[in-house]
Protein backbone atom coordinates (compact mmCIF):
# COMPACT_ATOMS: atom_id res chain seq x y z
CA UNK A 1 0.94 -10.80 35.76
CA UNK A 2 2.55 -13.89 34.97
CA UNK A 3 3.43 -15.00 31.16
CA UNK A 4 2.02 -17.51 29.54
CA UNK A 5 3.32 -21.26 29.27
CA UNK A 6 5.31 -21.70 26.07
CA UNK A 7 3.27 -23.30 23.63
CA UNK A 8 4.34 -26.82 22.94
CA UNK A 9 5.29 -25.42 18.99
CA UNK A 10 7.60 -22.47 20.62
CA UNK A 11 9.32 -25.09 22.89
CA UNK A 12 9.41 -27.73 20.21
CA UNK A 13 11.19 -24.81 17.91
CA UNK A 14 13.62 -23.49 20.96
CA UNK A 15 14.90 -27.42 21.40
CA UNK A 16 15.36 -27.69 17.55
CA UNK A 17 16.01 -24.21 15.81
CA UNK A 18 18.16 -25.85 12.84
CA UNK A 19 13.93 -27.06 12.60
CA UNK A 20 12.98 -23.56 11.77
CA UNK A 21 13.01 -23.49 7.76
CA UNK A 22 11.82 -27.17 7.23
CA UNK A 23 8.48 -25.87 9.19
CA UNK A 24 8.46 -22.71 6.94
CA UNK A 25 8.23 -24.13 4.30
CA UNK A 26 5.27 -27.09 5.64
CA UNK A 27 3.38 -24.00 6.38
CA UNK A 28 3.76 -22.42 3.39
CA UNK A 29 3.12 -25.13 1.38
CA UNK A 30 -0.32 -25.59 3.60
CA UNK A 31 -1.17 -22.31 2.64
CA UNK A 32 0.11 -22.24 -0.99
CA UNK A 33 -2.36 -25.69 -1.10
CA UNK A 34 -4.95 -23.59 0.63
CA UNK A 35 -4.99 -20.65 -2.25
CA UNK A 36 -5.16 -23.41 -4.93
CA UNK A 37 -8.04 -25.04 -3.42
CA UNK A 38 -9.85 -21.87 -3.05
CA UNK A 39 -9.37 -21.11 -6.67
CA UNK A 40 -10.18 -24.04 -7.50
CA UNK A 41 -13.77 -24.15 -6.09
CA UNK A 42 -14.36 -20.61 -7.24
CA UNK A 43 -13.52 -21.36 -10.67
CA UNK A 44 -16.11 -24.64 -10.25
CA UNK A 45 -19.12 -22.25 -8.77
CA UNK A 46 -18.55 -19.44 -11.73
CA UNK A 47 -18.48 -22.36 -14.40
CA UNK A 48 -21.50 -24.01 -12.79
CA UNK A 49 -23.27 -20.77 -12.66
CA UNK A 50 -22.36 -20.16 -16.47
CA UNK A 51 -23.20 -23.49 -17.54
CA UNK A 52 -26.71 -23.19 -15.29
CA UNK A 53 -27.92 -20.13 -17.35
CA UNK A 54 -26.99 -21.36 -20.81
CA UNK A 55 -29.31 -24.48 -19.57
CA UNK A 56 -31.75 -22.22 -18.44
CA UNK A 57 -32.05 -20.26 -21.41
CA UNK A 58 -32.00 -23.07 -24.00
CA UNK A 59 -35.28 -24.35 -21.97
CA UNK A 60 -37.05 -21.48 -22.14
CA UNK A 61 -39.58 -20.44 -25.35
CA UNK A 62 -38.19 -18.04 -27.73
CA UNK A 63 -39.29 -14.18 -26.77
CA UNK A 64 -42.35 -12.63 -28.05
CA UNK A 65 -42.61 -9.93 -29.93
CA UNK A 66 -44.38 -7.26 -27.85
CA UNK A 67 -45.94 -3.84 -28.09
CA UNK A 68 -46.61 -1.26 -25.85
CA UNK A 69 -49.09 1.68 -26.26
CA UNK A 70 -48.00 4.94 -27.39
CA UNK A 71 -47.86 7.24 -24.54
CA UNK A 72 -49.37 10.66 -24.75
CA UNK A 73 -47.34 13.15 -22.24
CA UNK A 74 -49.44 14.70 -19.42
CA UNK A 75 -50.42 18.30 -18.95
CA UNK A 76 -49.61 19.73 -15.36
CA UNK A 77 -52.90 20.98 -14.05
CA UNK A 78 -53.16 24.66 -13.14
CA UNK A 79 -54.43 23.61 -9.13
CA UNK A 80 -51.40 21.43 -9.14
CA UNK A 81 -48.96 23.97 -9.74
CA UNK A 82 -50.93 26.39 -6.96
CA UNK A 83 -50.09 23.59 -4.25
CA UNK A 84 -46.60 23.28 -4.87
CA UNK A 85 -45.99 26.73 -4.65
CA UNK A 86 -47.68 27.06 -1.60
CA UNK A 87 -45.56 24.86 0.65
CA UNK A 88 -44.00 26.11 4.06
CA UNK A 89 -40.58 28.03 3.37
């Protein structure tokens, strides 16, 4: 199987190899820029979720004050007890 053609980078970098660290340091400045902007938008969404909810609760009516009823704990009944016990082993 034959190789592949060079790629025009890889035969750009063989004519020029003094080249090598000036394009290092391109693409890792492309990628450093990259991270930044990334953080950068992440940071803007969480804010402008924050800020959101604090809007959203300022607009809304204080809570009420509310009750519930006292709940009275239930008995098991006796035929209830007979079924469970029943079940296939």
């Amino acid at each position: 199987m034959p190789e592949p053609p060079p790629s025009r980078l890889s035969r750009l970098l063989k004519e020029h190899p003094r080249e090598r660290p000036r394009f290092a340091r391109a693409v890792a400045s492309l990628l450093g820029a990259g991270v930044v902007a990334l953080g950068a938008m992440g940071f803007l969404v969480v804010w402008h979720l924050v800020r959101r909810g604090r809007l959203i609760r300022e607009g809304l009516s204080p809570p009420r004050k509310v009750s519930l009823p006292d709940i009275e704990p239930t008995k098991p009944r006796p035929d209830a007890v007979e079924e469970r016990g029943s079940g296939p082993s």
